[in-house]
Protein backbone atom coordinates (compact mmCIF):
# COMPACT_ATOMS: atom_id res chain seq x y z
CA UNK A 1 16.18 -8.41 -16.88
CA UNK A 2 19.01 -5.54 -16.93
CA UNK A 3 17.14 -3.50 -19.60
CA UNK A 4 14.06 -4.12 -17.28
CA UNK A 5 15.96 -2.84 -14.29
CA UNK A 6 17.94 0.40 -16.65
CA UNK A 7 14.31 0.92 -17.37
CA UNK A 8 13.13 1.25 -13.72
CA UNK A 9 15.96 3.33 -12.49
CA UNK A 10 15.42 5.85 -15.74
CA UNK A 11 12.30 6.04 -14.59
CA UNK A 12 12.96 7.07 -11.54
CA UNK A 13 15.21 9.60 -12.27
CA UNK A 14 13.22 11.31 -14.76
CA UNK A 15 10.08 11.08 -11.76
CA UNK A 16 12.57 12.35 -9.01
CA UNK A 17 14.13 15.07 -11.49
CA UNK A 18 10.79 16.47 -12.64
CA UNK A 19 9.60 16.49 -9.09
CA UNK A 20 12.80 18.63 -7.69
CA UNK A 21 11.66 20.69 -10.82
CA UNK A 22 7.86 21.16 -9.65
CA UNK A 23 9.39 21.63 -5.99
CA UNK A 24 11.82 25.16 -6.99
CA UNK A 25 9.87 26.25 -10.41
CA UNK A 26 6.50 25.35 -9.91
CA UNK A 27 4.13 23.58 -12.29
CA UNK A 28 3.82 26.28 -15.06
CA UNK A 29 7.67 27.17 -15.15
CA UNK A 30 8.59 23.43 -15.19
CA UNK A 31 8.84 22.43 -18.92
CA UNK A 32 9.97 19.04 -20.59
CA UNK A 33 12.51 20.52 -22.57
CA UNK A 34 14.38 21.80 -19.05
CA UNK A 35 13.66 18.54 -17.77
CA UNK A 36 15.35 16.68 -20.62
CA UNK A 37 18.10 19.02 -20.49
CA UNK A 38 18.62 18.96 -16.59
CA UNK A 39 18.60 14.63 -16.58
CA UNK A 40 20.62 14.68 -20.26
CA UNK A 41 18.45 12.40 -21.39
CA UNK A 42 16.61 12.21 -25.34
CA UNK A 43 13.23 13.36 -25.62
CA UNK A 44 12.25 9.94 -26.90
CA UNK A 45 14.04 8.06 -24.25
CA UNK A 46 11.45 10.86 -21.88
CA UNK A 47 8.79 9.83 -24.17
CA UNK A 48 8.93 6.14 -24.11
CA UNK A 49 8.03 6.67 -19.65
CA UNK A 50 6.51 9.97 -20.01
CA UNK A 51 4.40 11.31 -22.62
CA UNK A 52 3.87 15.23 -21.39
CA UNK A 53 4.43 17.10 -18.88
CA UNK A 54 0.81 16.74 -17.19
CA UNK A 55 1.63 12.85 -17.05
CA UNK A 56 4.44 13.47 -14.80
CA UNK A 57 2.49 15.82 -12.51
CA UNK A 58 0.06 12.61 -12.13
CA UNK A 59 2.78 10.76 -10.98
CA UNK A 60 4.28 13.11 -8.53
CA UNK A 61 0.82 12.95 -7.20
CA UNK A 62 0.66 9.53 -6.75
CA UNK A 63 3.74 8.76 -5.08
CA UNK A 64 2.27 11.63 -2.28
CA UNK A 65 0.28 9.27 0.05
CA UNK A 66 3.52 6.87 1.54
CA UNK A 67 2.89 4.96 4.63
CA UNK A 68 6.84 4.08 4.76
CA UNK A 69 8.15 3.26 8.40
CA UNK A 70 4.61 2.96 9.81
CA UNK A 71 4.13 -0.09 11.93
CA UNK A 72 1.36 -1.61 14.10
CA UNK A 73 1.78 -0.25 17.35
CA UNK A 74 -0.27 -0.50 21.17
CA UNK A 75 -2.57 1.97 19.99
CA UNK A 76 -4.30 3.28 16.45
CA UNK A 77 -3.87 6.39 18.09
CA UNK A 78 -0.25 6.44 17.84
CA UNK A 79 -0.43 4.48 14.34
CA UNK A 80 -2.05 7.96 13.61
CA UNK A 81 0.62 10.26 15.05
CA UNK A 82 3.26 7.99 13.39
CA UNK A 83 1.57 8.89 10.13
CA UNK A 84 2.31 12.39 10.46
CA UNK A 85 6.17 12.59 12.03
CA UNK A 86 7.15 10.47 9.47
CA UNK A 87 5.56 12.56 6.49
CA UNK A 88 7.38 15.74 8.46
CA UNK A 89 10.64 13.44 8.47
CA UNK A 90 10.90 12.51 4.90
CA UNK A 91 8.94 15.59 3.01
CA UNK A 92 12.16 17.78 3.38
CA UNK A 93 14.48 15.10 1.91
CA UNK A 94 12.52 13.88 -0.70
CA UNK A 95 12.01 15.80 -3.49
CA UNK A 96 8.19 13.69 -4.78
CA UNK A 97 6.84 14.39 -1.31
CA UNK A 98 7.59 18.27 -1.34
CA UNK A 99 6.62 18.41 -4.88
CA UNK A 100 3.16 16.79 -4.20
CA UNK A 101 2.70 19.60 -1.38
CA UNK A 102 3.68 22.38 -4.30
CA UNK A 103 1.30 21.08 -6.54
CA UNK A 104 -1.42 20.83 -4.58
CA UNK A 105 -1.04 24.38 -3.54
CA UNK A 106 -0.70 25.92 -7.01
CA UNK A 107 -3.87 26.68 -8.61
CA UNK A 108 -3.46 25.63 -11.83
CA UNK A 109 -1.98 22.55 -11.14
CA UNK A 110 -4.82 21.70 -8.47
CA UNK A 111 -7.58 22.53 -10.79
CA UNK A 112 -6.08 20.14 -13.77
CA UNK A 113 -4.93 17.23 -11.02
CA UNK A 114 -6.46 18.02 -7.52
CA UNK A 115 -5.00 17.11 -4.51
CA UNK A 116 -4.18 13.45 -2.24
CA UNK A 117 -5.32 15.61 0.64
CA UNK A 118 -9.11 13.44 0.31
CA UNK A 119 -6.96 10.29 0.35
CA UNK A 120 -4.64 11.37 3.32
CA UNK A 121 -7.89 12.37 5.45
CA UNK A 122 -9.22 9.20 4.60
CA UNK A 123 -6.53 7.74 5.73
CA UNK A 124 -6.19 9.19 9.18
CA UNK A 125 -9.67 9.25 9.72
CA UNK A 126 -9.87 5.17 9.43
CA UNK A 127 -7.09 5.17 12.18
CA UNK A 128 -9.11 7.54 14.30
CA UNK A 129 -12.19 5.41 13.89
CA UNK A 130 -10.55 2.59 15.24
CA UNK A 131 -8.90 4.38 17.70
CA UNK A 132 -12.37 5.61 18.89
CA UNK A 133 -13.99 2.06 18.91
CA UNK A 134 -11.02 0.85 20.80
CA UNK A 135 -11.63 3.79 23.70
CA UNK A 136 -8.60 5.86 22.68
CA UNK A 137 -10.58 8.75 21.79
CA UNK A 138 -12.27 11.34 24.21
CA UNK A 139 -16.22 10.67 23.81
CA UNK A 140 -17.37 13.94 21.53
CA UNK A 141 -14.29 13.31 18.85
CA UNK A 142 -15.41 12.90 15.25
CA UNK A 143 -12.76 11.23 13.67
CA UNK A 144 -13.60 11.98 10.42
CA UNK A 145 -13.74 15.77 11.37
CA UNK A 146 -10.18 15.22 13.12
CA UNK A 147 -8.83 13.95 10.38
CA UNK A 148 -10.07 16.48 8.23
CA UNK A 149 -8.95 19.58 10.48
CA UNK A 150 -5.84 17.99 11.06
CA UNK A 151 -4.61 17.55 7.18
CA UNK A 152 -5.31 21.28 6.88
CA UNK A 153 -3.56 22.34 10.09
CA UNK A 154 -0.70 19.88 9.05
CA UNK A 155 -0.24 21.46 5.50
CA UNK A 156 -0.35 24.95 7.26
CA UNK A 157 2.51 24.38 9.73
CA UNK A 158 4.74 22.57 6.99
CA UNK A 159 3.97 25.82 4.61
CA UNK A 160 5.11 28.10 7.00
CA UNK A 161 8.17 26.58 8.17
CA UNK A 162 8.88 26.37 5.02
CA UNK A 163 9.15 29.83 4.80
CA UNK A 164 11.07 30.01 8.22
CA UNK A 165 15.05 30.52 7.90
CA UNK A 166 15.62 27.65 10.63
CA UNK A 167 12.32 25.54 10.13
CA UNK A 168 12.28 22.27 11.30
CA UNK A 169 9.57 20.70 10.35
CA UNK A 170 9.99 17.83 12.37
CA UNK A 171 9.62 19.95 15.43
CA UNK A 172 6.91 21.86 14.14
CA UNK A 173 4.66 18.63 13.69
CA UNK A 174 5.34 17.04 16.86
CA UNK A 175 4.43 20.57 18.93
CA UNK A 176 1.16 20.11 16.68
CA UNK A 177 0.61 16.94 17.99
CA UNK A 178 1.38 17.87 21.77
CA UNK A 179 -1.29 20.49 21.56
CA UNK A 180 -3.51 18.76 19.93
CA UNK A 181 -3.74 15.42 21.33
CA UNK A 182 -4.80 16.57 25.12
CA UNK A 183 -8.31 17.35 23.13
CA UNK A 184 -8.27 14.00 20.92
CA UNK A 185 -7.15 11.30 23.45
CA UNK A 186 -8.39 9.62 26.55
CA UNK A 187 -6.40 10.05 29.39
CA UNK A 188 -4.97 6.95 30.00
CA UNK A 189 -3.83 6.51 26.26
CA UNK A 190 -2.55 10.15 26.01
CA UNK A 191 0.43 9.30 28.92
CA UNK A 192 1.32 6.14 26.75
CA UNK A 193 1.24 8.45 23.16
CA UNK A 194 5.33 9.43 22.06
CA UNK A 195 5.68 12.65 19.61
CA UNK A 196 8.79 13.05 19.58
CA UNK A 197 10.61 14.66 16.78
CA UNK A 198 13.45 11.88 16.93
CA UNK A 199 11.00 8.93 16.54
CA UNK A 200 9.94 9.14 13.06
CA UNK A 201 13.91 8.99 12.32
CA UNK A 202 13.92 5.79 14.51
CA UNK A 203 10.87 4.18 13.00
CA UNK A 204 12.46 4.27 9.23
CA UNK A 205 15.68 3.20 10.75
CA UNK A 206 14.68 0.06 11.86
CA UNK A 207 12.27 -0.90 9.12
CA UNK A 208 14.76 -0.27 6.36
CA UNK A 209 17.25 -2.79 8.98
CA UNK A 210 14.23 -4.72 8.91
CA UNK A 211 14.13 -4.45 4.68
CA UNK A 212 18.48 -5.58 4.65
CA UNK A 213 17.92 -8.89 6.85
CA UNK A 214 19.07 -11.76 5.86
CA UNK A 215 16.12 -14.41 5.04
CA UNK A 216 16.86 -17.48 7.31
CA UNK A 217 18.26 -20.57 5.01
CA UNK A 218 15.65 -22.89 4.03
CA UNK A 219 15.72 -26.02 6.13
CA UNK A 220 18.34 -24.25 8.80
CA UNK A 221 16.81 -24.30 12.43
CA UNK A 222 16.60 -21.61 15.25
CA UNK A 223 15.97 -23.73 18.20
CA UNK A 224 18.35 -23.12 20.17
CA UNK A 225 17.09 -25.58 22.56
CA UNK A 226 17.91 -28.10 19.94
């Protein structure tokens, strides 16, 4: 079981380290003997996880569509917007999220791997379709179309503050949301709807306090009208 676990962690590492490679070289610049050098690890102990360097791209990739900190809420509208302001929360800090973003941009790397950007509209347009057959939706919104529109505009805003000395990216998404939700939601959801840049930060918060409860004793009871 501890060589199991010493293999997980490695595992990580060498994911995380490749992808904070990916993130300041880029795909071509990245190589496996900079990555083996950077973690001090053996090429066979990279091998025996990863066997080249177009392996590891995969599995940035694949770590890029995260629904961490998303709960039910009221409305699939806000499920939606939640979606979003936490991607904007945790791209910056994690190295496999901002990486997936850099490959997808480069062209070479998007014409060997593509993109998650299909699997991220999908996503949001399932929300907005049940958002719509709920009521939540103004009558002419597509939500596949939504969805679409919005992945790119998202992607746009998050390359550009990028690029910004004080970015926040945070910020950035929730001003998306606040201009674009007057021409997405009914009225009477759209007064209930939060965007705040702060609540994406609250959201993980308590579902990692969630993740460090204590399970209740088996047999122990709760009634405290007992």
């Amino acid at each position: 079981m501890a060589r199991q676990e010493r293999a997980i962690r490695t595992r990580r590492i060498i994911l995380e380290t490749a992808a904070e490679m990916f993130d300041e070289l880029g795909y071509d610049a990245t190589t496996v003997g900079g990555l083996i050098e950077r973690i001090q690890l053996t090429r066979g102990g990279l091998y025996f996880h990863f066997t080249s360097k177009e392996q590891l791209a995969r599995a940035v990739l694949d770590e890029a569509v995260t629904t961490e900190g998303a709960v039910p809420q009221r409305f699939k509208l806000q499920e939606w917007v939640d979606l979003g302001l936490l991607l904007a929360h945790r791209l910056p800090k994690e190295p496999l999220l901002s990486a997936s973003v850099r490959l997808s941009v480069d062209p070479r790397a998007r014409a060997l791997f593509g993109t998650r950007w299909p699997d991220w509209i999908a996503l949001g347009a399932e929300l907005l379709a049940e958002a719509a057959e709920r009521g939540e939706l103004l009558p002419h919104v597509d939500p596949a179309e939504t969805a679409r529109l919005f992945v790119g505009a998202w992607t746009g805003v998050q390359l550009v503050t990028e690029a910004l000395p004080d970015g926040d990216l945070s910020r950035e998404i929730s001003a998306l949301y606040a201009m674009v939700l007057p021409n997405v939601a009914s009225p009477g959801v759209l007064a209930k709807l939060e965007t705040s840049p702060y609540r994406a930060e609250r959201l993980l918060a308590d579902a990692r306090a969630d993740d460090r409860a204590p399970l209740p004793s088996p047999g122990r009871s709760f009634d405290r009208s007992a």
